[in-house]
N, C-alpha and C. Protein backbone atom coordinates (compact mmCIF):
# COMPACT_ATOMS: atom_id res chain seq x y z
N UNK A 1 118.51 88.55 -109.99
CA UNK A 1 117.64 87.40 -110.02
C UNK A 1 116.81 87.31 -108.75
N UNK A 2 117.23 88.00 -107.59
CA UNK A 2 117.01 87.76 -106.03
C UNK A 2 115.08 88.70 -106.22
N UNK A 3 115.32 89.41 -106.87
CA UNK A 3 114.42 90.69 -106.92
C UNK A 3 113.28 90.48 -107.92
N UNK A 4 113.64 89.81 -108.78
CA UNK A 4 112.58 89.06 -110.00
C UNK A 4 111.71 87.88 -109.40
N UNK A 5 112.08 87.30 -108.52
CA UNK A 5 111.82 86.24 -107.42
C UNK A 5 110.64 86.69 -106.47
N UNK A 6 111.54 87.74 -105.92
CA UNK A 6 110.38 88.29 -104.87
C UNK A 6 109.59 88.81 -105.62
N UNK A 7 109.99 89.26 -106.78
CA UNK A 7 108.41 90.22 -107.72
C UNK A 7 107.52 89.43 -107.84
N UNK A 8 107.65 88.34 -108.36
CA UNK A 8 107.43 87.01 -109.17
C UNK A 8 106.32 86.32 -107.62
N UNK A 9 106.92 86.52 -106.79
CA UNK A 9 105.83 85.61 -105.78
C UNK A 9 105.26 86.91 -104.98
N UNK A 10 105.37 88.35 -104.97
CA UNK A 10 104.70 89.20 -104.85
C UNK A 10 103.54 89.40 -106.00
N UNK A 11 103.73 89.08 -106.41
CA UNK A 11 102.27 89.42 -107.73
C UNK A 11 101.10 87.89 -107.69
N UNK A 12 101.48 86.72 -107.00
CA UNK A 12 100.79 85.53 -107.08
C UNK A 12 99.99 86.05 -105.96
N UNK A 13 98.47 85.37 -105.90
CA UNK A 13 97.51 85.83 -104.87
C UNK A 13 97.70 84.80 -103.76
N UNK A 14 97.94 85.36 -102.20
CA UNK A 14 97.93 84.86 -101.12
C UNK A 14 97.47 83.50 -101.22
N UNK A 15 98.27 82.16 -100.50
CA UNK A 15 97.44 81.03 -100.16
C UNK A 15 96.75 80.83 -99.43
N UNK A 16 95.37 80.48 -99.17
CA UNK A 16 94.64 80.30 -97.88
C UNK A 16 95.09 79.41 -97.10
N UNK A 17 95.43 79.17 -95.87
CA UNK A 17 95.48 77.97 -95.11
C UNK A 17 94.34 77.72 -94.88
N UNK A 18 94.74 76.09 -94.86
CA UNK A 18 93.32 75.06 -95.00
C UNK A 18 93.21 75.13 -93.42
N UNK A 19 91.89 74.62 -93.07
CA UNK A 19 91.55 74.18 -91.25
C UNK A 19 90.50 74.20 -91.22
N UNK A 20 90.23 73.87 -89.95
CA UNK A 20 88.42 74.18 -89.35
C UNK A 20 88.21 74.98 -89.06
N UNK A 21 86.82 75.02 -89.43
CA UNK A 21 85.96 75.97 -89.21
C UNK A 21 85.78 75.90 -87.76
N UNK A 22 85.08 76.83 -86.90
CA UNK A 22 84.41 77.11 -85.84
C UNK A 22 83.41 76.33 -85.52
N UNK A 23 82.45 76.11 -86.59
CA UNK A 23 81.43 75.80 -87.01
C UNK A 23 81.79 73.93 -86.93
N UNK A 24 82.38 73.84 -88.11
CA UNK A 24 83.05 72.29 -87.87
C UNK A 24 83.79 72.04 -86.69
N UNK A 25 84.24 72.13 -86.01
CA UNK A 25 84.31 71.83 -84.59
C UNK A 25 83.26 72.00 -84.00
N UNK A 26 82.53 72.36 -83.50
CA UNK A 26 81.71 72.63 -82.73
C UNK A 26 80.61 71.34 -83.03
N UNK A 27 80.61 71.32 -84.50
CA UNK A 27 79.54 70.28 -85.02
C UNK A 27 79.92 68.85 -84.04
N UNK A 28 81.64 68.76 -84.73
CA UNK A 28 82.34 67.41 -84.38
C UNK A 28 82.36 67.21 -82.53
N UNK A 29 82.10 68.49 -81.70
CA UNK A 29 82.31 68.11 -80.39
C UNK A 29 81.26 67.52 -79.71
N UNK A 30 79.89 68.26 -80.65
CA UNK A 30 79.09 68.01 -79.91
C UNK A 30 78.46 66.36 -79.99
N UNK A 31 79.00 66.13 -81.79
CA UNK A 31 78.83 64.63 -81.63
C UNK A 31 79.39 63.62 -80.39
N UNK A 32 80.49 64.06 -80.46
CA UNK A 32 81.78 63.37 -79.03
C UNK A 32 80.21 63.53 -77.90
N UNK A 33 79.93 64.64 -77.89
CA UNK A 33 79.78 64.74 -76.64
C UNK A 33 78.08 64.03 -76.29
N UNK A 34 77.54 63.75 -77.69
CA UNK A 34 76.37 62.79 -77.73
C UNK A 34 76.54 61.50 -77.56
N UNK A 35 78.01 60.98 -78.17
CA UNK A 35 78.49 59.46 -77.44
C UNK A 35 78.44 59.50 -76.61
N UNK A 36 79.09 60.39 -75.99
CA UNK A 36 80.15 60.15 -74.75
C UNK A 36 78.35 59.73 -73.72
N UNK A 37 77.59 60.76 -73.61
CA UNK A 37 76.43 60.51 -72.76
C UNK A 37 75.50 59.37 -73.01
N UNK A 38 75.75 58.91 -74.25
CA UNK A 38 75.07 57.16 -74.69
C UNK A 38 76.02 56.69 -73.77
N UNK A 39 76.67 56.62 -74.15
CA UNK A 39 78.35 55.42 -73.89
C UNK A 39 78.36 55.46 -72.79
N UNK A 40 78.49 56.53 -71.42
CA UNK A 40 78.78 56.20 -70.28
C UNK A 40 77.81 55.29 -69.48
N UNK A 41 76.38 55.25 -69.86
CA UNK A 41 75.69 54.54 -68.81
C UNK A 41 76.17 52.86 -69.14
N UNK A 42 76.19 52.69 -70.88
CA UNK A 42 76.42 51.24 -70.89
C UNK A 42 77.52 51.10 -71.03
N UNK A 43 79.11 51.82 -70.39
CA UNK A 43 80.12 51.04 -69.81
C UNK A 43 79.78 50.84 -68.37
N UNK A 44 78.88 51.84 -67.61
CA UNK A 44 78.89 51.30 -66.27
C UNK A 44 78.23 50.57 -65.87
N UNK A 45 77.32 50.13 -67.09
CA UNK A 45 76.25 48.51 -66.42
C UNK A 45 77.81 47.73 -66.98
N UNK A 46 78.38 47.70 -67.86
CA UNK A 46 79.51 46.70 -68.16
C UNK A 46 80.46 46.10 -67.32
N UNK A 47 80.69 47.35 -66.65
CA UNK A 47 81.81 46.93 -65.59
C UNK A 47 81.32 46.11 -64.24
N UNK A 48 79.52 46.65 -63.99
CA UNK A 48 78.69 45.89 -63.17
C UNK A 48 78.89 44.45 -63.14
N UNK A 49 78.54 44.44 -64.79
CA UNK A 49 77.45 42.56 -65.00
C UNK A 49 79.01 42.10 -64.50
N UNK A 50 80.78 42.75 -65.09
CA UNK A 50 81.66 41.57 -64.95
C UNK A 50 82.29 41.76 -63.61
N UNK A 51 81.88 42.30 -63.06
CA UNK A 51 82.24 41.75 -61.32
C UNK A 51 81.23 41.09 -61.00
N UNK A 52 80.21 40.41 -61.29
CA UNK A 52 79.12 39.82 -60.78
C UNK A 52 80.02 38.50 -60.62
N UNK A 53 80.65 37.82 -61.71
CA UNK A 53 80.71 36.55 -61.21
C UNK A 53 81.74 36.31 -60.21
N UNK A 54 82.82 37.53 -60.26
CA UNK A 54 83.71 37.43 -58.91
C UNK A 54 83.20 37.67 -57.26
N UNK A 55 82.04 38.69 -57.72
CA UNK A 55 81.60 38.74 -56.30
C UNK A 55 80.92 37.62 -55.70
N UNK A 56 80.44 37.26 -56.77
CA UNK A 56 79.36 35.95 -56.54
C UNK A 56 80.20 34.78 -55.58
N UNK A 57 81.59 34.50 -56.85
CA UNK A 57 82.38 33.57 -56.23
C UNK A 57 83.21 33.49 -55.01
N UNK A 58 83.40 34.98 -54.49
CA UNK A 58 83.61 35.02 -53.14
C UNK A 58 82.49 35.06 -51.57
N UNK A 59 81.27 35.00 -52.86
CA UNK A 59 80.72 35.04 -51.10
C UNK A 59 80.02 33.63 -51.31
N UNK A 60 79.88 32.77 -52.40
CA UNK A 60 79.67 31.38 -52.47
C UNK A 60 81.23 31.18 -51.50
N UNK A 61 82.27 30.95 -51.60
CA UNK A 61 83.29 30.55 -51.24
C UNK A 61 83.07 31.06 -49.33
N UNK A 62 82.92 31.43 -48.75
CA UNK A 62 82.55 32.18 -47.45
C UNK A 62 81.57 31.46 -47.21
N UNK A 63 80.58 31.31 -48.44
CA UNK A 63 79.35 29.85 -47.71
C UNK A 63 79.78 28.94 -47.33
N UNK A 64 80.30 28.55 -48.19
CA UNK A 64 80.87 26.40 -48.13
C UNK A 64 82.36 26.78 -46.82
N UNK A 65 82.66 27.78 -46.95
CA UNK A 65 83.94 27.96 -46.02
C UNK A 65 83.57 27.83 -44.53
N UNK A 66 81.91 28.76 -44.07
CA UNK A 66 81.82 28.75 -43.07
C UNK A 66 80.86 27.30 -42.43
N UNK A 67 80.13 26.85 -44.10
CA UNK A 67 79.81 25.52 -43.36
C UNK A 67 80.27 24.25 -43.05
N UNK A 68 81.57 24.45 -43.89
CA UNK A 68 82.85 23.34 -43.35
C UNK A 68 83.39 23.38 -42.17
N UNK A 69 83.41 24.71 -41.83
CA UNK A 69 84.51 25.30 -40.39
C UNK A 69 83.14 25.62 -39.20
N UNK A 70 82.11 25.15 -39.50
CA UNK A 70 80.85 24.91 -38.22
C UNK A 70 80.90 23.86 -37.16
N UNK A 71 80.85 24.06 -35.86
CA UNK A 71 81.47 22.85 -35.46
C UNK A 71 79.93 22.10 -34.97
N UNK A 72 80.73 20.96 -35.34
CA UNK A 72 79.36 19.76 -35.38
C UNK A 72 78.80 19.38 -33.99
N UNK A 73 77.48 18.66 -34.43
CA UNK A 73 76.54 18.59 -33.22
C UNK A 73 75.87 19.60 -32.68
N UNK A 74 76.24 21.18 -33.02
CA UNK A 74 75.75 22.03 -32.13
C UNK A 74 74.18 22.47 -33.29
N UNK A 75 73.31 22.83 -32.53
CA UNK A 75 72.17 23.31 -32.87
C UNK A 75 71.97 24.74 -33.42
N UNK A 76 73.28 25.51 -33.02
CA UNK A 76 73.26 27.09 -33.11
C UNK A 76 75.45 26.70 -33.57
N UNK A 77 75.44 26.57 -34.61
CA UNK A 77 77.09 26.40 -34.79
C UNK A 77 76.79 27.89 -35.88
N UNK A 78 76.41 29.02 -36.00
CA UNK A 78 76.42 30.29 -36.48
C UNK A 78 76.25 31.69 -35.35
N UNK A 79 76.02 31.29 -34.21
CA UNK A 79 75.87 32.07 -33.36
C UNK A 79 76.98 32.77 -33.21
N UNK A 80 77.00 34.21 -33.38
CA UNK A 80 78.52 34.85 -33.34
C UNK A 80 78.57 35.38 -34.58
N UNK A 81 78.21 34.77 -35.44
CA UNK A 81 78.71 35.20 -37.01
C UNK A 81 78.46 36.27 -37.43
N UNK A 82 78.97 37.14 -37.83
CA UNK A 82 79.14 38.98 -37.64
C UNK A 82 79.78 38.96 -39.12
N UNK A 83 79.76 40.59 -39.59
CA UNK A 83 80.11 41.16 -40.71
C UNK A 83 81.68 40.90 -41.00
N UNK A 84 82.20 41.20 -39.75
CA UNK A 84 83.87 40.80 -39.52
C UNK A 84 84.30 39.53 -40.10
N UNK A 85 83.88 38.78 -40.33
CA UNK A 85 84.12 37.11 -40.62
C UNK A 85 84.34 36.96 -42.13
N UNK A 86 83.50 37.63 -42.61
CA UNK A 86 83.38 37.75 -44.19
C UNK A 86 84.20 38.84 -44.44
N UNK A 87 84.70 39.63 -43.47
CA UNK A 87 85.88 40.70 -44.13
C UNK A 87 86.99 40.56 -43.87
N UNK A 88 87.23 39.04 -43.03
CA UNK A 88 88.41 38.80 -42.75
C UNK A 88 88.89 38.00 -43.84
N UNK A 89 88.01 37.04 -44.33
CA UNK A 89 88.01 36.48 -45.49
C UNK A 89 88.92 37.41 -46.42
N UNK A 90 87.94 38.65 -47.04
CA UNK A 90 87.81 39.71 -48.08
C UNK A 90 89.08 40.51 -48.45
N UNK A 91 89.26 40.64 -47.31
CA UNK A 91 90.33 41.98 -46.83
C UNK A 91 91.38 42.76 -47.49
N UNK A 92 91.84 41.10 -48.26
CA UNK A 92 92.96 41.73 -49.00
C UNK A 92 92.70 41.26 -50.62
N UNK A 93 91.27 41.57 -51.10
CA UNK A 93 90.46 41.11 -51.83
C UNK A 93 90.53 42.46 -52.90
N UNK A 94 90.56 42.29 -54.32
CA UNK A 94 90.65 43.27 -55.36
C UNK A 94 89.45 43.82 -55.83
N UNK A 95 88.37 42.98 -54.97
CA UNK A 95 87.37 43.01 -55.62
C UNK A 95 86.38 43.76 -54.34
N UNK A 96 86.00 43.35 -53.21
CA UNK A 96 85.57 44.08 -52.31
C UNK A 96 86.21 45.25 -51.48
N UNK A 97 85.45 46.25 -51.24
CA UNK A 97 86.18 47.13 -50.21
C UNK A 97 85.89 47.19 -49.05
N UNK A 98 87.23 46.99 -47.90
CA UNK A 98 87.04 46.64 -45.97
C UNK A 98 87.33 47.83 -46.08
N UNK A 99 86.33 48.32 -44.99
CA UNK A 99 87.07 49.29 -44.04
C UNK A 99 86.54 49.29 -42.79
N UNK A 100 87.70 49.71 -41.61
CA UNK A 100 86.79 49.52 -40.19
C UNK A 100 87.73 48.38 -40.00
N UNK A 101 86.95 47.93 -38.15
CA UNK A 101 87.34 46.78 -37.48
C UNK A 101 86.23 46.40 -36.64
N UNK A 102 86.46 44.95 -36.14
CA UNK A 102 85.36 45.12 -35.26
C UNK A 102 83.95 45.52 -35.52
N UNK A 103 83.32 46.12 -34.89
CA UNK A 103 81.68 46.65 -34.68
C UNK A 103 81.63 47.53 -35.78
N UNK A 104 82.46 48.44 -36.57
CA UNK A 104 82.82 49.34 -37.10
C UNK A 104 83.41 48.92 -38.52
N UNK A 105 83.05 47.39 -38.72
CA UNK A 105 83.40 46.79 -40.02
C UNK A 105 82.46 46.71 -41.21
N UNK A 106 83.11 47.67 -42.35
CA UNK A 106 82.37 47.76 -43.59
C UNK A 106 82.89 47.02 -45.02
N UNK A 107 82.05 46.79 -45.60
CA UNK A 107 82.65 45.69 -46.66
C UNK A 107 81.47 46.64 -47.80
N UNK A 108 81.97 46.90 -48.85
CA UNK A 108 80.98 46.90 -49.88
C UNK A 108 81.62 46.25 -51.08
N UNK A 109 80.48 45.80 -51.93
CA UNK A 109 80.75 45.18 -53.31
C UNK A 109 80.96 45.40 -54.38
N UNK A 110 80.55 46.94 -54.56
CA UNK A 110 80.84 47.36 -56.22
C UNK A 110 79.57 47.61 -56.93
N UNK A 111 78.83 46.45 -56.77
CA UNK A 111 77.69 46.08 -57.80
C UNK A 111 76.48 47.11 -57.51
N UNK A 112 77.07 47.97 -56.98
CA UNK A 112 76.03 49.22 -56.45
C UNK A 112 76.63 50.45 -56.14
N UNK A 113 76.20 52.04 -56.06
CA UNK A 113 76.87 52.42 -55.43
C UNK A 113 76.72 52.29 -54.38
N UNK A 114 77.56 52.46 -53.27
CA UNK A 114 77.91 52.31 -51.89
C UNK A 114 77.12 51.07 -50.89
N UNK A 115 77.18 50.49 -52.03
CA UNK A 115 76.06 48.77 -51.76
C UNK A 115 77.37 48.13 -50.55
N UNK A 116 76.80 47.51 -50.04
CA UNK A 116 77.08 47.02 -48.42
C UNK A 116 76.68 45.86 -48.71
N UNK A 117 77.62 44.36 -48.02
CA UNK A 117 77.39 43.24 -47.69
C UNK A 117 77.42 43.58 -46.25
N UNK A 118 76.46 42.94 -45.24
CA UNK A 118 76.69 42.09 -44.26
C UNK A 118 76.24 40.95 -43.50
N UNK A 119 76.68 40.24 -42.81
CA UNK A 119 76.66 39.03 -42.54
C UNK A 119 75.72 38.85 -40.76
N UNK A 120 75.07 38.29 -40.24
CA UNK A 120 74.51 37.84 -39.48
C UNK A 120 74.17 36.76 -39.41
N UNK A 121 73.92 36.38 -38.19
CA UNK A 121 73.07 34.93 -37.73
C UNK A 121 71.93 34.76 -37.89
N UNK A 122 71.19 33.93 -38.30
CA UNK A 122 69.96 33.78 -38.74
C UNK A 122 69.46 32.60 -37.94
N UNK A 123 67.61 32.35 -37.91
CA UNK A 123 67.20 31.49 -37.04
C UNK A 123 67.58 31.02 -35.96
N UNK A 124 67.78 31.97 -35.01
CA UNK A 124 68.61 31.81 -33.99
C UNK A 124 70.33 31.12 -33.45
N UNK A 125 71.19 31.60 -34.53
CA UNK A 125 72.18 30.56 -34.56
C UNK A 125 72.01 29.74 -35.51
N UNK A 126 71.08 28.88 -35.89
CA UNK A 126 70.90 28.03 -36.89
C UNK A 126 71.54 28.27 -38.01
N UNK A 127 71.67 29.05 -38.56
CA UNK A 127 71.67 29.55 -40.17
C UNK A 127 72.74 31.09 -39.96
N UNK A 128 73.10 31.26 -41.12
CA UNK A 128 73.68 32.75 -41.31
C UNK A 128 72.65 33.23 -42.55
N UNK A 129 73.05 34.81 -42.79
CA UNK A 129 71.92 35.64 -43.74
C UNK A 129 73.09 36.62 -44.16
N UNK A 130 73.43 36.49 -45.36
CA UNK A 130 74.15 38.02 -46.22
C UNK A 130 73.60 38.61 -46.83
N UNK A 131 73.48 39.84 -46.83
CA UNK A 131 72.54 40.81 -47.05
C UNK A 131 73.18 41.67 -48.15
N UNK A 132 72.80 41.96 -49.22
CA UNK A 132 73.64 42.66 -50.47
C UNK A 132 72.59 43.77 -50.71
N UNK A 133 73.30 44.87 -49.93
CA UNK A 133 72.26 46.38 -50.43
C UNK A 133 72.61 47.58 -51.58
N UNK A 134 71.57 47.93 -52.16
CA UNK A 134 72.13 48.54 -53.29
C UNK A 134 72.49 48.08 -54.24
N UNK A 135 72.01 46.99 -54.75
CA UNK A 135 72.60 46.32 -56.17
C UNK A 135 71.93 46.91 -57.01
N UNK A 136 72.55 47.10 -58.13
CA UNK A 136 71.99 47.75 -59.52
C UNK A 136 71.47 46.40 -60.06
N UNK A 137 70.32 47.15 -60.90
CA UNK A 137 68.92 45.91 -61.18
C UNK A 137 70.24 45.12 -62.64
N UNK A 138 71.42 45.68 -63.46
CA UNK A 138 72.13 44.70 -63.87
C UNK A 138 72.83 43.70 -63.35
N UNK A 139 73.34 43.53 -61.86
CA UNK A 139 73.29 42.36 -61.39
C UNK A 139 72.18 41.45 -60.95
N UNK A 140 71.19 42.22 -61.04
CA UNK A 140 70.12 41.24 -59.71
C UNK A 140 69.82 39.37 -60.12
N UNK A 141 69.78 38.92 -61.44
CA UNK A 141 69.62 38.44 -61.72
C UNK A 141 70.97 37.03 -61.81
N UNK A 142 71.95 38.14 -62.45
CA UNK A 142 73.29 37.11 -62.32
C UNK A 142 73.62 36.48 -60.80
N UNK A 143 73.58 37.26 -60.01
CA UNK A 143 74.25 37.14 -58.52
C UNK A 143 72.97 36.60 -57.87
N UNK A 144 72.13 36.43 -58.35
CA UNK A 144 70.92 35.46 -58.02
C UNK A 144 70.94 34.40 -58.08
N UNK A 145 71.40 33.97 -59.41
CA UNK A 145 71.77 32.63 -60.49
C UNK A 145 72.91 32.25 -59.82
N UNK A 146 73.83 32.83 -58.77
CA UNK A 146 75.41 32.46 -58.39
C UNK A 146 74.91 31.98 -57.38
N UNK A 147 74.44 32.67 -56.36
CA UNK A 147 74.01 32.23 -55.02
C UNK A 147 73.16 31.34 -54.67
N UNK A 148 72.31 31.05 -55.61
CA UNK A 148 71.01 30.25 -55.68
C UNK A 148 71.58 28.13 -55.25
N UNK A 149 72.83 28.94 -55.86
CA UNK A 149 73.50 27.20 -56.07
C UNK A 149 74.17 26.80 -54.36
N UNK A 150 73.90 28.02 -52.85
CA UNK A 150 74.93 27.86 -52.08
C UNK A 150 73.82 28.27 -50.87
N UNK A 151 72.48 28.82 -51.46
CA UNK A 151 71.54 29.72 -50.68
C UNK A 151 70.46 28.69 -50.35
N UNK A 152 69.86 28.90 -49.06
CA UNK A 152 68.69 27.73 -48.96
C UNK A 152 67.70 28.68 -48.97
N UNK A 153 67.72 29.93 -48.91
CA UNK A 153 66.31 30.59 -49.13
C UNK A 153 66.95 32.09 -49.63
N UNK A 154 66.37 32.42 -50.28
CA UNK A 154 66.85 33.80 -50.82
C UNK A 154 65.78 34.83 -51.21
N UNK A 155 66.03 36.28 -50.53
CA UNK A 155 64.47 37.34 -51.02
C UNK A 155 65.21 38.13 -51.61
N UNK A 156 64.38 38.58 -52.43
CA UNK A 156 65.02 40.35 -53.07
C UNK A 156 63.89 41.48 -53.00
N UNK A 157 64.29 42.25 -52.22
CA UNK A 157 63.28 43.56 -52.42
C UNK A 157 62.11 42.78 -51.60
N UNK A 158 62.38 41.92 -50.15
CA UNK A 158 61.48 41.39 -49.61
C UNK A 158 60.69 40.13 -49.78
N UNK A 159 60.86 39.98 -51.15
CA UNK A 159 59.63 38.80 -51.83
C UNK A 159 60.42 37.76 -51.93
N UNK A 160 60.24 36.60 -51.30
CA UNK A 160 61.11 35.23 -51.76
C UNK A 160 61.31 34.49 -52.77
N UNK A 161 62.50 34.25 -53.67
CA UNK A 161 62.83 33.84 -54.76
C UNK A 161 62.92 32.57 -54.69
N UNK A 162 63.27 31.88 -53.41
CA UNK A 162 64.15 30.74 -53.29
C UNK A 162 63.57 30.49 -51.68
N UNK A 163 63.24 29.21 -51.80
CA UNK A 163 63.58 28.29 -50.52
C UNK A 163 62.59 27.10 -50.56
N UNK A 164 62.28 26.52 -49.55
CA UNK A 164 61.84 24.75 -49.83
C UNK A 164 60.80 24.55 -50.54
N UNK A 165 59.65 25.93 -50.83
CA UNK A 165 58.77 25.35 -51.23
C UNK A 165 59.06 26.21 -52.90
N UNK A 166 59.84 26.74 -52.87
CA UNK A 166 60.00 27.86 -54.21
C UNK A 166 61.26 27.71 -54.92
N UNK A 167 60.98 27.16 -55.51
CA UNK A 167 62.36 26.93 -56.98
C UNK A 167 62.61 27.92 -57.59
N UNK A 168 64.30 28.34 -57.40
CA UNK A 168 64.79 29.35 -57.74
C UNK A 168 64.06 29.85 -59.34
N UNK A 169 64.04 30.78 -60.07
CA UNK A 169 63.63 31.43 -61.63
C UNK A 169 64.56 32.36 -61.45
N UNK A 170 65.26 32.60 -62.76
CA UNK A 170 65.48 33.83 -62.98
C UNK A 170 64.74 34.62 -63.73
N UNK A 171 64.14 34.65 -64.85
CA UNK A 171 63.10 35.36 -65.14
C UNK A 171 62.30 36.31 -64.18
N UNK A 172 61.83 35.15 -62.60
CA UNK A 172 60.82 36.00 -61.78
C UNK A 172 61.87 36.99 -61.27
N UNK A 173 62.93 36.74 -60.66
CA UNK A 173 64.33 37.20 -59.89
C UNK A 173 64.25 38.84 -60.69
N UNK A 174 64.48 38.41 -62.22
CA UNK A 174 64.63 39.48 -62.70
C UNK A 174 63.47 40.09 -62.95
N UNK A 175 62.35 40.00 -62.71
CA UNK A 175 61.21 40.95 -62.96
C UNK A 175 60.97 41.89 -61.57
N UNK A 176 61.60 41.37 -60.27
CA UNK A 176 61.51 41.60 -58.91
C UNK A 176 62.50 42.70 -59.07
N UNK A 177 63.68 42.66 -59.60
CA UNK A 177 64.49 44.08 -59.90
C UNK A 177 63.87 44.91 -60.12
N UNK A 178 64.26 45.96 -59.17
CA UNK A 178 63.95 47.92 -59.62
C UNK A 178 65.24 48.34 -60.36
N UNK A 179 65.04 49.06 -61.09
CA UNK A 179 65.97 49.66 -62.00
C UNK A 179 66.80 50.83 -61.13
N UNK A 180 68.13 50.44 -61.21
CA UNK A 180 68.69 51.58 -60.36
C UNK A 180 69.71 50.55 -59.13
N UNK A 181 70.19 51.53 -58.56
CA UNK A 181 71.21 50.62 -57.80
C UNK A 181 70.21 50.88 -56.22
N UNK A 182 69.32 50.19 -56.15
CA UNK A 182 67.99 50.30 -54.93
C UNK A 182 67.86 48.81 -54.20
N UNK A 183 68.15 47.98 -55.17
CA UNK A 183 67.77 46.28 -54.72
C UNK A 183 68.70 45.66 -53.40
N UNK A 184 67.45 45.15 -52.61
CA UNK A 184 68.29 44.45 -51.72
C UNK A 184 68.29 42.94 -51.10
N UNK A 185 69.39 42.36 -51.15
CA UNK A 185 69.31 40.58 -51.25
C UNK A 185 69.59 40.21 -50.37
N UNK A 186 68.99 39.33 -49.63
CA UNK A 186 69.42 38.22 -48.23
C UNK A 186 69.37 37.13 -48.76
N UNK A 187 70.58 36.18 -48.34
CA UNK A 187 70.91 34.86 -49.01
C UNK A 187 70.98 34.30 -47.32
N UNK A 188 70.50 33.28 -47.35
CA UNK A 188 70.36 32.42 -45.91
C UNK A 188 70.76 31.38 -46.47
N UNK A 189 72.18 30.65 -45.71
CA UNK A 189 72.60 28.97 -45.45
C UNK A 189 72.39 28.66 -44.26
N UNK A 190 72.03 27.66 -43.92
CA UNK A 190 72.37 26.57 -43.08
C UNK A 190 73.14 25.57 -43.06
């Protein structure tokens, strides 16, 4: 019976195994690989726009922080105010990156590559100025709209958006964006 068996499935014609083709793969990778090059630019404006409102809210918070902790009567109560101040704040912050000490203190934000906050005195003491370099033109507008509420004068890319005689827009804000992570913002309190 052992031998009638093997005859029996010796005489049936070979099964093909099923699979892909060469061809069908190749088709299917290259689709992957047509997402994948859509898809990456608009996850990385994504991850941009949603740190906007955290960054926003820490350097609004550093505004009202340093104009509470100004000491009164003086004419120049910002004199001194350095990059360090806002990274002492930051430091142990999920959202910004310190590095350095002192003179040698770097803070960047994310919202750019290798975009840089820093902080100075403005109008002689009078006022402070944070300076946000390198923002990609998907924040320019949000972190405009954040600051606008904490900023007494604000430029982007030079041109003034904001101050006594100019009511904040976002519309204009956002037409003042260059596309690309190139934009750069000074926010002035007093």
């Amino acid at each position: 019976m052992g031998i009638q068996k093997i005859a029996l499935q010796a005489s049936r014609p070979f099964c093909r195994q099923r699979g892909f083709s060469l061809i069908e793969v190749s088709i299917v990778t290259a689709i992957v690989l047509l997402l994948a090059i859509i898809g990456i630019p608009a996850v990385g404006s994504y991850v941009i726009e949603n740190k906007v409102p955290k960054v926003g809210e820490e350097l609004a918070r550093f505004v009202l922080q340093t104009k509470v902790n100004a000491p009164n009567g003086s004419t120049e109560p910002f004199t001194g105010i350095a990059t360090t101040n806002f990274a002492n704040l930051v430091r142990q912050s999920s959202i910004f990156s310190v590095s350095g000490t002192d003179a040698t203190t770097k803070v960047l934000h994310g919202l750019g590559r290798a975009g840089e906050v820093t902080v100075a005195a403005a109008d002689l003491g009078a006022g402070f100025a944070i300076t946000l370099t390198n923002v990609n033109h998907v924040a320019c507008p949000a972190i405009a709209s954040v600051m606008q509420r904490v900023s007494d004068t604000m430029t982007v890319a030079g041109t003034t958006i904001k101050d006594a005689s100019t009511p904040y827009s976002a519309l204009s804000t956002e037409a003042l964006c260059t596309p690309g992570d190139v934009n750069t913002f000074v926010f002035t309190a007093s």
